[in-house]
PDB file of N, CA and C in Angstrom:
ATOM      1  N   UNK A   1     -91.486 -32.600 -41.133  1.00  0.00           N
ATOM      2  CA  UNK A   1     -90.117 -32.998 -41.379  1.00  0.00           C
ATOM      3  C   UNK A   1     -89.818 -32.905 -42.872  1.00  0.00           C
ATOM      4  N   UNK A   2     -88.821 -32.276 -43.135  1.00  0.00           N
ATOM      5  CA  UNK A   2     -87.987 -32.179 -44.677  1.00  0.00           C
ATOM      6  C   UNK A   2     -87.196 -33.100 -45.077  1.00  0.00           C
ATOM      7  N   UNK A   3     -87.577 -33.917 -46.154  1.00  0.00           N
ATOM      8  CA  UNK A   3     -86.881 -34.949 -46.611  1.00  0.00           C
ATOM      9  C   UNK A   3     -85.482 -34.798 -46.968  1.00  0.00           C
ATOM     10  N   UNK A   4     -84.497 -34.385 -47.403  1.00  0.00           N
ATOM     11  CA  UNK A   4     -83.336 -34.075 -48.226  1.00  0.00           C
ATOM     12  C   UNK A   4     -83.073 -35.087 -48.999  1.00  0.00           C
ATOM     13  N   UNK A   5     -83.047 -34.433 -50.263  1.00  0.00           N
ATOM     14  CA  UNK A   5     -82.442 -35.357 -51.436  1.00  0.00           C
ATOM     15  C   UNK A   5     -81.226 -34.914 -52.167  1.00  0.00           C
ATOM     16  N   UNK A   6     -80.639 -35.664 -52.914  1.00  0.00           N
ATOM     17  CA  UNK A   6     -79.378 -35.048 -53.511  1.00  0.00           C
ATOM     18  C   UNK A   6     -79.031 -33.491 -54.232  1.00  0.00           C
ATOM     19  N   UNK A   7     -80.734 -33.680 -55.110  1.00  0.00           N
ATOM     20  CA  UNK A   7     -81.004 -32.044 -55.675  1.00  0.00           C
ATOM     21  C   UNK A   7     -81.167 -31.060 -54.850  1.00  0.00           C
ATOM     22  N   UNK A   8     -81.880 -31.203 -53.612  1.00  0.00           N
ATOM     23  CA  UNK A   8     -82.059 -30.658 -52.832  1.00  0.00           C
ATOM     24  C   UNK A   8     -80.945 -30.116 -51.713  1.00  0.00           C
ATOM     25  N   UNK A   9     -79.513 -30.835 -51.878  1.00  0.00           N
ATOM     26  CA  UNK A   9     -78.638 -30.670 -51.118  1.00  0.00           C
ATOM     27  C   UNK A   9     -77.893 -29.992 -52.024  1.00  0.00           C
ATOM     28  N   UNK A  10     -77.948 -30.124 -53.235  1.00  0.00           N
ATOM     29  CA  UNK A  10     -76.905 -29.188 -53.943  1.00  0.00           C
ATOM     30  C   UNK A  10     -77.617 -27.699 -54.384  1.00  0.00           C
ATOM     31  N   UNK A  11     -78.570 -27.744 -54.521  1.00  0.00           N
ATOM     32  CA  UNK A  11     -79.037 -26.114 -54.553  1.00  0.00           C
ATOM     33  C   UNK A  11     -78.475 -25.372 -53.022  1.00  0.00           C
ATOM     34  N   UNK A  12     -78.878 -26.310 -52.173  1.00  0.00           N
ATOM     35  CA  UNK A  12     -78.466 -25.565 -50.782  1.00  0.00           C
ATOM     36  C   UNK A  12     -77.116 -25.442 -50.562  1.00  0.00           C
ATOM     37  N   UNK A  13     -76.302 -26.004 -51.157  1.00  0.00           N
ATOM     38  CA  UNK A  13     -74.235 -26.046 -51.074  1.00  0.00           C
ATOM     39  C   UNK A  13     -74.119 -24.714 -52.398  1.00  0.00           C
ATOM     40  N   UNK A  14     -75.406 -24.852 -53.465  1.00  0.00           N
ATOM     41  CA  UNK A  14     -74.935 -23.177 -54.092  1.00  0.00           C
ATOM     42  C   UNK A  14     -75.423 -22.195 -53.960  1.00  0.00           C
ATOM     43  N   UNK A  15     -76.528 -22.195 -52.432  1.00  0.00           N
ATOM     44  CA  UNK A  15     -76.751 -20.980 -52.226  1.00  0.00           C
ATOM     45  C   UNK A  15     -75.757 -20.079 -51.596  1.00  0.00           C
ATOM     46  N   UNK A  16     -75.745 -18.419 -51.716  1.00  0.00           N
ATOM     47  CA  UNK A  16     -74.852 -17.544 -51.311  1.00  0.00           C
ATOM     48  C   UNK A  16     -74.921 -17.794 -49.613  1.00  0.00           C
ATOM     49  N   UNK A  17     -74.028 -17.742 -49.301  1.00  0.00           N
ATOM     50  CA  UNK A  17     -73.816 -17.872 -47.582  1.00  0.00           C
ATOM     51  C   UNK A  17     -73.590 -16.620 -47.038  1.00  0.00           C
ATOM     52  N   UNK A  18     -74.462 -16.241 -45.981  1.00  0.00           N
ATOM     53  CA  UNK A  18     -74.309 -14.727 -45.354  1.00  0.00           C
ATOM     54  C   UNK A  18     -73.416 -14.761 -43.921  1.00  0.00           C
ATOM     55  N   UNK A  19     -71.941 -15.116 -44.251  1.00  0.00           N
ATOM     56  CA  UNK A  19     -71.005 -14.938 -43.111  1.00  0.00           C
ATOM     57  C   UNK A  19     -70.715 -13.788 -42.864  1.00  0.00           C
ATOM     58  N   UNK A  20     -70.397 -13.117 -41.697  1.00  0.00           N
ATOM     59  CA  UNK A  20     -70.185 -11.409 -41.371  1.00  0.00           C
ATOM     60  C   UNK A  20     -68.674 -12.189 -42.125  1.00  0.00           C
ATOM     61  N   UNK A  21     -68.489 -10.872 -42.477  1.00  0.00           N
ATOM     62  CA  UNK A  21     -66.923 -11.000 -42.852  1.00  0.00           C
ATOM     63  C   UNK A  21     -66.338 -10.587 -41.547  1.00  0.00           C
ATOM     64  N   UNK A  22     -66.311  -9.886 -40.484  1.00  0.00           N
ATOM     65  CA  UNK A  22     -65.550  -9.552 -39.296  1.00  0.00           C
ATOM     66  C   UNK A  22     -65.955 -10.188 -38.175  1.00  0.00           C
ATOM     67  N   UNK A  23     -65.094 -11.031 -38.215  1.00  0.00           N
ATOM     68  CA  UNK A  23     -65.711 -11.950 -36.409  1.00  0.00           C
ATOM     69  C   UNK A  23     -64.090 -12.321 -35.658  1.00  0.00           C
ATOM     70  N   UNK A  24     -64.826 -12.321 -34.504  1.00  0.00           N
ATOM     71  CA  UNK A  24     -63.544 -12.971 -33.555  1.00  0.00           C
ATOM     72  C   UNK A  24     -64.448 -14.309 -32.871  1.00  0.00           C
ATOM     73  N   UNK A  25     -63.315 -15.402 -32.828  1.00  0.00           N
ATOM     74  CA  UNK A  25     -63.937 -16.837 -32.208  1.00  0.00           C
ATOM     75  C   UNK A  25     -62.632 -16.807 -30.683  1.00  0.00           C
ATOM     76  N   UNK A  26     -63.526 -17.342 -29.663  1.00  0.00           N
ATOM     77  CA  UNK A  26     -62.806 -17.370 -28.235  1.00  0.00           C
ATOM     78  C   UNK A  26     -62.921 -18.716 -28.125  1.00  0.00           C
ATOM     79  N   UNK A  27     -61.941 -19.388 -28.279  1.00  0.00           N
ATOM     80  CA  UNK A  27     -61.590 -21.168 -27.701  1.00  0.00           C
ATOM     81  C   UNK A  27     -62.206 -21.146 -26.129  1.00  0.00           C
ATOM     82  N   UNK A  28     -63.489 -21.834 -26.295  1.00  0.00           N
ATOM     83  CA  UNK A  28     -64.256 -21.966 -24.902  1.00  0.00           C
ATOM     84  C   UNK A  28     -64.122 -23.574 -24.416  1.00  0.00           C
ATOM     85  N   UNK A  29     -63.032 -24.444 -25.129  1.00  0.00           N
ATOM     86  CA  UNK A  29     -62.928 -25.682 -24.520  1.00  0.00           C
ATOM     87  C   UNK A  29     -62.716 -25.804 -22.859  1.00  0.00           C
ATOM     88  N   UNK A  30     -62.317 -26.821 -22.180  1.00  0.00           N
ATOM     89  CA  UNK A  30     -62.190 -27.056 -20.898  1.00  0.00           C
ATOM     90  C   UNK A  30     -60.848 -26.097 -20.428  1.00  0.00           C
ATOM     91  N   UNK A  31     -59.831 -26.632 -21.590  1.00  0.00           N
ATOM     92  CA  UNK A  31     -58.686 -26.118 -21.121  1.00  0.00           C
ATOM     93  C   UNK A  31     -58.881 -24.722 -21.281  1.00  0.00           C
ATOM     94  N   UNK A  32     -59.481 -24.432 -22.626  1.00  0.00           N
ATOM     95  CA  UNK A  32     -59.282 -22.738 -22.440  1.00  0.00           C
ATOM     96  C   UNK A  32     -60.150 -22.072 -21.365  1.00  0.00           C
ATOM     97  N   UNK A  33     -61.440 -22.582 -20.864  1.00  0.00           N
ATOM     98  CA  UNK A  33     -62.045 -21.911 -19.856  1.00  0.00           C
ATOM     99  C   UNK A  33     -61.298 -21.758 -18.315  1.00  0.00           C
ATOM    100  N   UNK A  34     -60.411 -23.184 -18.517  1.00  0.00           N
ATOM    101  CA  UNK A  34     -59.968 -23.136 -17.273  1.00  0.00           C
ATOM    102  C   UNK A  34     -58.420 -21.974 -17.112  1.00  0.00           C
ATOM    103  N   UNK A  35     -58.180 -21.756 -18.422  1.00  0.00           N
ATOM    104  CA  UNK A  35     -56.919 -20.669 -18.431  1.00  0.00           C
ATOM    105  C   UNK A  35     -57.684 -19.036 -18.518  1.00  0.00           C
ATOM    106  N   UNK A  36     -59.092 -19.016 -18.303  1.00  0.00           N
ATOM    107  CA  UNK A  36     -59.465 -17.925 -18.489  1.00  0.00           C
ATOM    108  C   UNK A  36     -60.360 -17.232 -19.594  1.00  0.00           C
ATOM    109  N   UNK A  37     -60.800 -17.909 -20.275  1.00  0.00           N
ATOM    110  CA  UNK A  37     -61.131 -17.522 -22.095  1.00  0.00           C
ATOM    111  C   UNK A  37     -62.628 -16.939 -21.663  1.00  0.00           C
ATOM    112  N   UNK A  38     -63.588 -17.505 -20.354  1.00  0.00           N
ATOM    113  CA  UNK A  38     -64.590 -17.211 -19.690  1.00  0.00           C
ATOM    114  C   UNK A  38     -64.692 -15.495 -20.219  1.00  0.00           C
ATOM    115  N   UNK A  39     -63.165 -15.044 -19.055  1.00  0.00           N
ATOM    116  CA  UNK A  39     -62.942 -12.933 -18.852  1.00  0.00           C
ATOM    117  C   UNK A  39     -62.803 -12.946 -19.874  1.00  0.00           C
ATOM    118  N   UNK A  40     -62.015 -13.555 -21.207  1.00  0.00           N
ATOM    119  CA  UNK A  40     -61.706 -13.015 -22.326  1.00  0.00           C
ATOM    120  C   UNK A  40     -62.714 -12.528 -23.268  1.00  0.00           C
ATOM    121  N   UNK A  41     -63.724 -13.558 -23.579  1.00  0.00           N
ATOM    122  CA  UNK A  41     -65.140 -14.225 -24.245  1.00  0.00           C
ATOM    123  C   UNK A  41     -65.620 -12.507 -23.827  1.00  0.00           C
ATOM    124  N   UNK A  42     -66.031 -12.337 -22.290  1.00  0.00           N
ATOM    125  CA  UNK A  42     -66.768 -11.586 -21.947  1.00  0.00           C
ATOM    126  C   UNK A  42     -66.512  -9.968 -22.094  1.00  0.00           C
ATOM    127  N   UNK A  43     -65.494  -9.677 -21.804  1.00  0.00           N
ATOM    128  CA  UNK A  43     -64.574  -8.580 -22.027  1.00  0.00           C
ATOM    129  C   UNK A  43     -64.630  -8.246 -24.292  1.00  0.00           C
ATOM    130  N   UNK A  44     -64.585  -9.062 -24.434  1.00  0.00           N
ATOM    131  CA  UNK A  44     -63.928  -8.858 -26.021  1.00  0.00           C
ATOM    132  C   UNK A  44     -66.038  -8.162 -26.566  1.00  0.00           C
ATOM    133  N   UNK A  45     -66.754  -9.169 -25.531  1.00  0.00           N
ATOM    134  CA  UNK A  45     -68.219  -8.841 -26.165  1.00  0.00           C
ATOM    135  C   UNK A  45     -68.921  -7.747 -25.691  1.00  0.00           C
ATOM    136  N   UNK A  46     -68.281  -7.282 -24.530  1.00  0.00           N
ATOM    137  CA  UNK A  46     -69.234  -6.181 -23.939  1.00  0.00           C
ATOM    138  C   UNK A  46     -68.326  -4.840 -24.805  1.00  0.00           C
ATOM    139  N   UNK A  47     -66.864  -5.357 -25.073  1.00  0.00           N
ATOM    140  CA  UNK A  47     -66.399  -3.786 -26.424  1.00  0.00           C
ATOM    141  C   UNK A  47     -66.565  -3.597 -27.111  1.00  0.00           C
ATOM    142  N   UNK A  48     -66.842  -5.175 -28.135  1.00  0.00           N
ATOM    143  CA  UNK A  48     -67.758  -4.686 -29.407  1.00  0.00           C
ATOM    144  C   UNK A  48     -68.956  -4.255 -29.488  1.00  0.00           C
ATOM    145  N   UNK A  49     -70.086  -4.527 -28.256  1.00  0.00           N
ATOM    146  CA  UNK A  49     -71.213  -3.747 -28.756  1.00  0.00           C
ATOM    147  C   UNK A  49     -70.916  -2.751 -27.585  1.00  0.00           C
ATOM    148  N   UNK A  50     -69.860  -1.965 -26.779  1.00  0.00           N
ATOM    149  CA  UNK A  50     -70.048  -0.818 -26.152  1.00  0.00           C
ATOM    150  C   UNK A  50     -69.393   0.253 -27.401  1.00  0.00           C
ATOM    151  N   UNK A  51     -68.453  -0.164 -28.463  1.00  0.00           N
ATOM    152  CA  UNK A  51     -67.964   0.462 -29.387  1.00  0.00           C
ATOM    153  C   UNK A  51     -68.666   0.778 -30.862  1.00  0.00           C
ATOM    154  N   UNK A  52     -69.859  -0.145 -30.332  1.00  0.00           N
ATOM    155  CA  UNK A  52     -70.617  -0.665 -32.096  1.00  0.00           C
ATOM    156  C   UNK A  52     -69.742  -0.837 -33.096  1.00  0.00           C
ATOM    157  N   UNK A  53     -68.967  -2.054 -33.356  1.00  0.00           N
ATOM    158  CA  UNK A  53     -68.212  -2.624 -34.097  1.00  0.00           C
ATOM    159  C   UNK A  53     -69.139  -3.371 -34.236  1.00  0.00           C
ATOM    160  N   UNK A  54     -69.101  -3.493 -35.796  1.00  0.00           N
ATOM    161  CA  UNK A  54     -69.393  -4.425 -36.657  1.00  0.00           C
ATOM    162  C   UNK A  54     -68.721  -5.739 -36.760  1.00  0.00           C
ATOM    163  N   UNK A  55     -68.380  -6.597 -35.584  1.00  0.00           N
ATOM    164  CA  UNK A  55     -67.717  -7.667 -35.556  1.00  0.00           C
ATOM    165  C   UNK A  55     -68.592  -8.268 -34.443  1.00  0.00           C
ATOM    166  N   UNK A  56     -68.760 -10.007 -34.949  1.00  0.00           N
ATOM    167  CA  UNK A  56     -69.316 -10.539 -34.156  1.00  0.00           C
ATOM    168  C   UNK A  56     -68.371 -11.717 -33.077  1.00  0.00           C
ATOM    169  N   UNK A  57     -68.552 -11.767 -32.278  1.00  0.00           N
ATOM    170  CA  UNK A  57     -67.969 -12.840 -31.134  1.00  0.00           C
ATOM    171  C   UNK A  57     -68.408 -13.798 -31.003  1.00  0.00           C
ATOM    172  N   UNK A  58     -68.100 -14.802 -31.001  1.00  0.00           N
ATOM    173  CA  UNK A  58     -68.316 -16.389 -31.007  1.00  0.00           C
ATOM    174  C   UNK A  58     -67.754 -17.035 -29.742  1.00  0.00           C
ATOM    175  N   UNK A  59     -68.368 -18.101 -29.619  1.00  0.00           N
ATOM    176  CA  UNK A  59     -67.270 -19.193 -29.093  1.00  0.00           C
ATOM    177  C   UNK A  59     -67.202 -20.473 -29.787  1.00  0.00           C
ATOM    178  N   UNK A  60     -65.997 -20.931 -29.919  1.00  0.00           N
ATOM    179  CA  UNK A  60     -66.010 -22.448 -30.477  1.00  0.00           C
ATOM    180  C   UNK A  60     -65.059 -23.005 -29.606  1.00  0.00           C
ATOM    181  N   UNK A  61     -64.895 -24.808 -29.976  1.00  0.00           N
ATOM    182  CA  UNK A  61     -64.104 -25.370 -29.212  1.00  0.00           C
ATOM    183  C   UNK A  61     -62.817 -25.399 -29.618  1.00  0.00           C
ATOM    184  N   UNK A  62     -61.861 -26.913 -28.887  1.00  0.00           N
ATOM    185  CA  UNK A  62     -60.788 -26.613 -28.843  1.00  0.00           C
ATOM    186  C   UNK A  62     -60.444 -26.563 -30.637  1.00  0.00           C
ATOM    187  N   UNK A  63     -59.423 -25.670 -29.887  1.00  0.00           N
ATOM    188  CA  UNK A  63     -58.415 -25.771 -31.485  1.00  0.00           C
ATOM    189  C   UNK A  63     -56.766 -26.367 -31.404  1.00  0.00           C
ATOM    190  N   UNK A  64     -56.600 -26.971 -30.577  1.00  0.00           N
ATOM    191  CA  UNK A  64     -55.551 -27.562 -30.567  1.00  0.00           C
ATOM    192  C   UNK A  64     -54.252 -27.260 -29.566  1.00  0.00           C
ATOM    193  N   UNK A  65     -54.219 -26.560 -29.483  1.00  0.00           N
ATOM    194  CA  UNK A  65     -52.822 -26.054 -28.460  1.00  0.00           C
ATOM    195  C   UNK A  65     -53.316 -25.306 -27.033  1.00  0.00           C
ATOM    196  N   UNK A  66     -53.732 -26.739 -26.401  1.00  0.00           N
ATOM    197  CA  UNK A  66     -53.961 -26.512 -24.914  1.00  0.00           C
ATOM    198  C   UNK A  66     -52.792 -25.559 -24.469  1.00  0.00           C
ATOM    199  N   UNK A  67     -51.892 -25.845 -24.985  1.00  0.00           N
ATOM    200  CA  UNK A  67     -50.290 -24.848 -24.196  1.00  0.00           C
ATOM    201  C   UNK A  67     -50.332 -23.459 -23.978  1.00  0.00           C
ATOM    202  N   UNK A  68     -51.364 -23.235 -25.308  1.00  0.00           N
ATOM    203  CA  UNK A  68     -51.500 -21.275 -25.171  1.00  0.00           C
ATOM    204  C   UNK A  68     -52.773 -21.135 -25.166  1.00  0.00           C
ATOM    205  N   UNK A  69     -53.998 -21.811 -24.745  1.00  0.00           N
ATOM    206  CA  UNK A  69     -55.264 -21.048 -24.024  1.00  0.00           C
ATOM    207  C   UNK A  69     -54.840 -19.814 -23.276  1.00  0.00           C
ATOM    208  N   UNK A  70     -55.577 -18.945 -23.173  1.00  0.00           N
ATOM    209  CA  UNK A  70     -56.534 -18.704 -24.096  1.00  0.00           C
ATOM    210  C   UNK A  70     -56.237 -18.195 -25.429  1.00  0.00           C
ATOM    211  N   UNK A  71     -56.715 -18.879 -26.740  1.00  0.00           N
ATOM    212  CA  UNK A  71     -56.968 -18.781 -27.776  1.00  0.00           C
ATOM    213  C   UNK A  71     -57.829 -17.507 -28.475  1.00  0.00           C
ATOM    214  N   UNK A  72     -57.544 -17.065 -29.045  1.00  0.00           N
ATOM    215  CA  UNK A  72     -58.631 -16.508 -29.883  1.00  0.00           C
ATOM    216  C   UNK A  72     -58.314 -15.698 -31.482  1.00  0.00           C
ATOM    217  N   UNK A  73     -59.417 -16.203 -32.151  1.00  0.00           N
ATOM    218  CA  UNK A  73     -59.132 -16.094 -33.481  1.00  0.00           C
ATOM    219  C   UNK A  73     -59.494 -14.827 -34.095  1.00  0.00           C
ATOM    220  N   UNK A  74     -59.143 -13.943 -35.211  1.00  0.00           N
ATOM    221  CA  UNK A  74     -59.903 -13.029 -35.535  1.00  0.00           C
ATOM    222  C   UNK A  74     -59.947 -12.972 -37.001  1.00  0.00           C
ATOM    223  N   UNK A  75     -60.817 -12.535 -37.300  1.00  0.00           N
ATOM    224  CA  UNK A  75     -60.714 -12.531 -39.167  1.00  0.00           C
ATOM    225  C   UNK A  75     -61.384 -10.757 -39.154  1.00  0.00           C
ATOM    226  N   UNK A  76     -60.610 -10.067 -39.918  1.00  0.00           N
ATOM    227  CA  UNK A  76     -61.422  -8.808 -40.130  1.00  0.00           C
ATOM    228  C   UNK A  76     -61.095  -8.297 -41.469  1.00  0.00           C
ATOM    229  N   UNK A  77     -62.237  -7.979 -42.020  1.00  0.00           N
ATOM    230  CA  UNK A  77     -61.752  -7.930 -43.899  1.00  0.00           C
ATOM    231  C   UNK A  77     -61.023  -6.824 -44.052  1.00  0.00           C
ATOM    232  N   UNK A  78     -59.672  -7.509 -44.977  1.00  0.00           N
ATOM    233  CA  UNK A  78     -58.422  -7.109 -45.943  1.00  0.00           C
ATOM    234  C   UNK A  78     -57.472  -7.420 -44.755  1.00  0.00           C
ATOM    235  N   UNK A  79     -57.628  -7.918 -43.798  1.00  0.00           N
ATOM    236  CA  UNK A  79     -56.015  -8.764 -43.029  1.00  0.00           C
ATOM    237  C   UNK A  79     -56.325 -10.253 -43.162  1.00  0.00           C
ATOM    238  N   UNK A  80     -55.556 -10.570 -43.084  1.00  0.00           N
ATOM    239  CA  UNK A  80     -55.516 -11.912 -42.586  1.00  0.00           C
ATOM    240  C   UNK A  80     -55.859 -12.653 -41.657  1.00  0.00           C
ATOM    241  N   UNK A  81     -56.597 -13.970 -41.510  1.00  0.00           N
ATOM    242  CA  UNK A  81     -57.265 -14.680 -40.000  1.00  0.00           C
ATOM    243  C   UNK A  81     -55.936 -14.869 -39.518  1.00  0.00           C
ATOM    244  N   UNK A  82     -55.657 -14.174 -38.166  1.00  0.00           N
ATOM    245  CA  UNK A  82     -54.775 -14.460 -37.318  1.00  0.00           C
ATOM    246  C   UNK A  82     -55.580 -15.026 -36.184  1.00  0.00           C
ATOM    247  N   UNK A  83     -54.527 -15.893 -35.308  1.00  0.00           N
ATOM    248  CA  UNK A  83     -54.758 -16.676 -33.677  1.00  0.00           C
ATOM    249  C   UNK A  83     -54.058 -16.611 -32.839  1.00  0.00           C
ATOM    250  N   UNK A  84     -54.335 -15.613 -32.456  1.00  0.00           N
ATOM    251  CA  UNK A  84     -53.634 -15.243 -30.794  1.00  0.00           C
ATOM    252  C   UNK A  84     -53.768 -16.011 -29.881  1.00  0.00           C
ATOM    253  N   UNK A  85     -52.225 -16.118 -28.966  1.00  0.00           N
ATOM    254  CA  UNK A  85     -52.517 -17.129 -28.211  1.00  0.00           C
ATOM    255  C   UNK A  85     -51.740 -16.331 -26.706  1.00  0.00           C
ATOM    256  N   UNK A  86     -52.277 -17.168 -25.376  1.00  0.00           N
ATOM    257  CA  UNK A  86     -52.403 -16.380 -24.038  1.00  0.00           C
ATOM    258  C   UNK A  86     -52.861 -15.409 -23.773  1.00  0.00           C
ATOM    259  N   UNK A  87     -54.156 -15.368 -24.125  1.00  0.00           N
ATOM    260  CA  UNK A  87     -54.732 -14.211 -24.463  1.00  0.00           C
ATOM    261  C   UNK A  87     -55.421 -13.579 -23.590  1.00  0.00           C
ATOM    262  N   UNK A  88     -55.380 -12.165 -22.621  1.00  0.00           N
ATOM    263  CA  UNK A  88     -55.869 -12.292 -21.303  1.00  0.00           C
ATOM    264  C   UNK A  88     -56.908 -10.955 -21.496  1.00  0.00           C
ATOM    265  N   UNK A  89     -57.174  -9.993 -20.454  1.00  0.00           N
ATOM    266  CA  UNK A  89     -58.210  -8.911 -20.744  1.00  0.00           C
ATOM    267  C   UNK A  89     -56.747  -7.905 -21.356  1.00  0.00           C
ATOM    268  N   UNK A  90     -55.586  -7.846 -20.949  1.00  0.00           N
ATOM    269  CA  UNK A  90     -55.000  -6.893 -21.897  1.00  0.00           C
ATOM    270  C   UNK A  90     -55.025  -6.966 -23.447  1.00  0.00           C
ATOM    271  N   UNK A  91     -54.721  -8.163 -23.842  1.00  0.00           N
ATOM    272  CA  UNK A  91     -54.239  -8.608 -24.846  1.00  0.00           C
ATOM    273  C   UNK A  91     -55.362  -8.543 -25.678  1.00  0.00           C
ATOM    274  N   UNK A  92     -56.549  -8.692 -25.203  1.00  0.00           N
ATOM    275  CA  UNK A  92     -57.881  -8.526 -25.953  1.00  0.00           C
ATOM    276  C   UNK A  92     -57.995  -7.124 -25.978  1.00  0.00           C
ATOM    277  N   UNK A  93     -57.539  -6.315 -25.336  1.00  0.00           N
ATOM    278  CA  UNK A  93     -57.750  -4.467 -25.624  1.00  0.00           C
ATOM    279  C   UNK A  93     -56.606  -4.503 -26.698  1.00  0.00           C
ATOM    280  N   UNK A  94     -55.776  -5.073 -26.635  1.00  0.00           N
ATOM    281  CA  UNK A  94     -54.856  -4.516 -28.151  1.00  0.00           C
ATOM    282  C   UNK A  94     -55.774  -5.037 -29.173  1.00  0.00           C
ATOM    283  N   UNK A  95     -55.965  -6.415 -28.943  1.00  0.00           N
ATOM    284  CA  UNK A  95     -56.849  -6.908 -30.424  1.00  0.00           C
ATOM    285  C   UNK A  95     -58.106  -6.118 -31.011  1.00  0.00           C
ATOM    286  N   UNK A  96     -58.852  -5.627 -29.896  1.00  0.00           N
ATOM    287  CA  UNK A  96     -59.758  -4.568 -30.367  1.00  0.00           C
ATOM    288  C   UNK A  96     -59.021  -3.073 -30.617  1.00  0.00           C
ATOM    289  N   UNK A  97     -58.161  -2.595 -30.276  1.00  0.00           N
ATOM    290  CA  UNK A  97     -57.626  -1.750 -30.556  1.00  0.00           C
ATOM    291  C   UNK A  97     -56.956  -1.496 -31.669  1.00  0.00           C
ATOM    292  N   UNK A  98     -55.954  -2.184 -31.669  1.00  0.00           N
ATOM    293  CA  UNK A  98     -54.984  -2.206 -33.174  1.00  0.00           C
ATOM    294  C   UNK A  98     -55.487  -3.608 -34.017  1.00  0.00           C
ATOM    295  N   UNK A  99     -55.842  -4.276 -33.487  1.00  0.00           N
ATOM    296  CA  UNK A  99     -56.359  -5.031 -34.752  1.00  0.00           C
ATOM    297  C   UNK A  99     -57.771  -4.739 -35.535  1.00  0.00           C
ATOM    298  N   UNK A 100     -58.625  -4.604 -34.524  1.00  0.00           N
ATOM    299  CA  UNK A 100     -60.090  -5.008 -35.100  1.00  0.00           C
ATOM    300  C   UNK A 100     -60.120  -3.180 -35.971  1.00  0.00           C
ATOM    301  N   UNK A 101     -59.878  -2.620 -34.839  1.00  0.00           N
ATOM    302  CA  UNK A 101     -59.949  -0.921 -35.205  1.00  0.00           C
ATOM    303  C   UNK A 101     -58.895  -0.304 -35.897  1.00  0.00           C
ATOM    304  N   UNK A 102     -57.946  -0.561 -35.634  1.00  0.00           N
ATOM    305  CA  UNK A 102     -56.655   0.187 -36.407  1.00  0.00           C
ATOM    306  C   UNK A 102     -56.005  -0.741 -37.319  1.00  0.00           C
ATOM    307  N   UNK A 103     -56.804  -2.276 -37.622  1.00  0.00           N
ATOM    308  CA  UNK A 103     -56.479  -2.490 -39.327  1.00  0.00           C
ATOM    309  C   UNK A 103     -54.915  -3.055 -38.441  1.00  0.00           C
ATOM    310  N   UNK A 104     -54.317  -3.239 -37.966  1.00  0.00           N
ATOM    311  CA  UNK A 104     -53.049  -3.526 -37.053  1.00  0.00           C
ATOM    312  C   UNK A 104     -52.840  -4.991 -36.384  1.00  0.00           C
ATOM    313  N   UNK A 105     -51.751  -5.852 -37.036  1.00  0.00           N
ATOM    314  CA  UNK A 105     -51.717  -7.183 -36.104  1.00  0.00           C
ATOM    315  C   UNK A 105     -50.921  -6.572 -34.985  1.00  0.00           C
ATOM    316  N   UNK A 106     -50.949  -7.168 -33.947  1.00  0.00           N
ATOM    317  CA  UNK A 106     -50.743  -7.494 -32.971  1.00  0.00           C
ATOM    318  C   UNK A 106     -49.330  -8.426 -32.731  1.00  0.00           C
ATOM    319  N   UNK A 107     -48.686  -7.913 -33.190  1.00  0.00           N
ATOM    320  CA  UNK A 107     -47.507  -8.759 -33.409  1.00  0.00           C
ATOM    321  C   UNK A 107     -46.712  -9.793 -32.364  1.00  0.00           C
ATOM    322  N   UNK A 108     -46.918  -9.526 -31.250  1.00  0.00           N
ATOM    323  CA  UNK A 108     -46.313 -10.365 -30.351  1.00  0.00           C
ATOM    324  C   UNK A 108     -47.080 -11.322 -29.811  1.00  0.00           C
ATOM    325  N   UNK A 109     -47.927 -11.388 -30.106  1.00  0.00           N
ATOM    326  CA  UNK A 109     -49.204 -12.471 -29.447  1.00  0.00           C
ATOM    327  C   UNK A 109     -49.693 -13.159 -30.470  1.00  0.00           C
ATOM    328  N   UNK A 110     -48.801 -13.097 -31.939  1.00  0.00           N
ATOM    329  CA  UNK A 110     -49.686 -14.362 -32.746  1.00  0.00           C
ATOM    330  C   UNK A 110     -49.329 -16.073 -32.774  1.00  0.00           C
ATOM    331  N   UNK A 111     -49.902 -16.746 -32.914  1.00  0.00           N
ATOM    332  CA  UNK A 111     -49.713 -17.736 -32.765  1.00  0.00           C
ATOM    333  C   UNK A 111     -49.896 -18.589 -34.532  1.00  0.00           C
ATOM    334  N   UNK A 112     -50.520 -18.022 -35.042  1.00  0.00           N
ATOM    335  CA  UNK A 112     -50.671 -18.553 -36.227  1.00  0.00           C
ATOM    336  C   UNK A 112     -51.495 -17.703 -36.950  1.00  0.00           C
ATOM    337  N   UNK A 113     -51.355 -17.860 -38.218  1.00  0.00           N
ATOM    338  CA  UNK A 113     -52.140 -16.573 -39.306  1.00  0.00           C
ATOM    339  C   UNK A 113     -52.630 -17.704 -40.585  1.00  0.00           C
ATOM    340  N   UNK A 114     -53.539 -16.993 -41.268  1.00  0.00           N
ATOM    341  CA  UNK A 114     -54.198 -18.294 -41.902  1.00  0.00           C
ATOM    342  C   UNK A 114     -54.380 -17.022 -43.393  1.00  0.00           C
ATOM    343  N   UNK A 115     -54.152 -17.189 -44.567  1.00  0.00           N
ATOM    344  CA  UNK A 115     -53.809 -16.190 -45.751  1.00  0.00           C
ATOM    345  C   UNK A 115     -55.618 -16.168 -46.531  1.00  0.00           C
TER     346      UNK A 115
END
């Protein structure tokens, strides 16, 4: 077992952090599984590695607006983190399509964008 001490916690808060810069997160809470985020989750992961995109897929929980499950977030470097919301197996072929690949929001399906 590793003790942690204060010095020891701040070398580790300034080490460099290795986040992919390109990921998409799928709201896998109750509500979103139960609106579908399950096909979404699954669909969005079998295109990125049938396409070999360099973007990784996640799931996290809720993010707040049970109203538009399914959720899903994307960050892909030089756009902006946008969050699409009702998000079904079409709506995830545009996001890999014109967003992840063609650099392209998705304009009718955002729900919020983060700068």
């Amino acid at each position: 077992m590793v003790r942690l001490t204060p010095e020891s916690l701040d070398k580790i808060s300034k080490e460099p952090c290795d986040k992919p810069a390109n990921w998409i997160k799928v709201g896998m809470s109750s509500c979103g599984i139960a609106a579908g985020a399950d096909e979404v989750f699954n669909f969005l992961s079998e295109e990125v590695k049938k396409r070999n995109l360099n973007v990784e897929v996640k799931k996290c929980g809720c993010q707040g607006n049970c109203y538009a499950e399914p959720l899903v977030e994307v960050s892909i470097e030089g756009l902006p983190s946008v969050t699409y919301g009702r998000v079904n197996r079409d709506i995830a072929n545009k996001i890999i399509e014109k967003h992840v690949i063609g650099k392209m929001l998705v304009n009718d399906c955002i729900y919020n964008t983060v700068d």
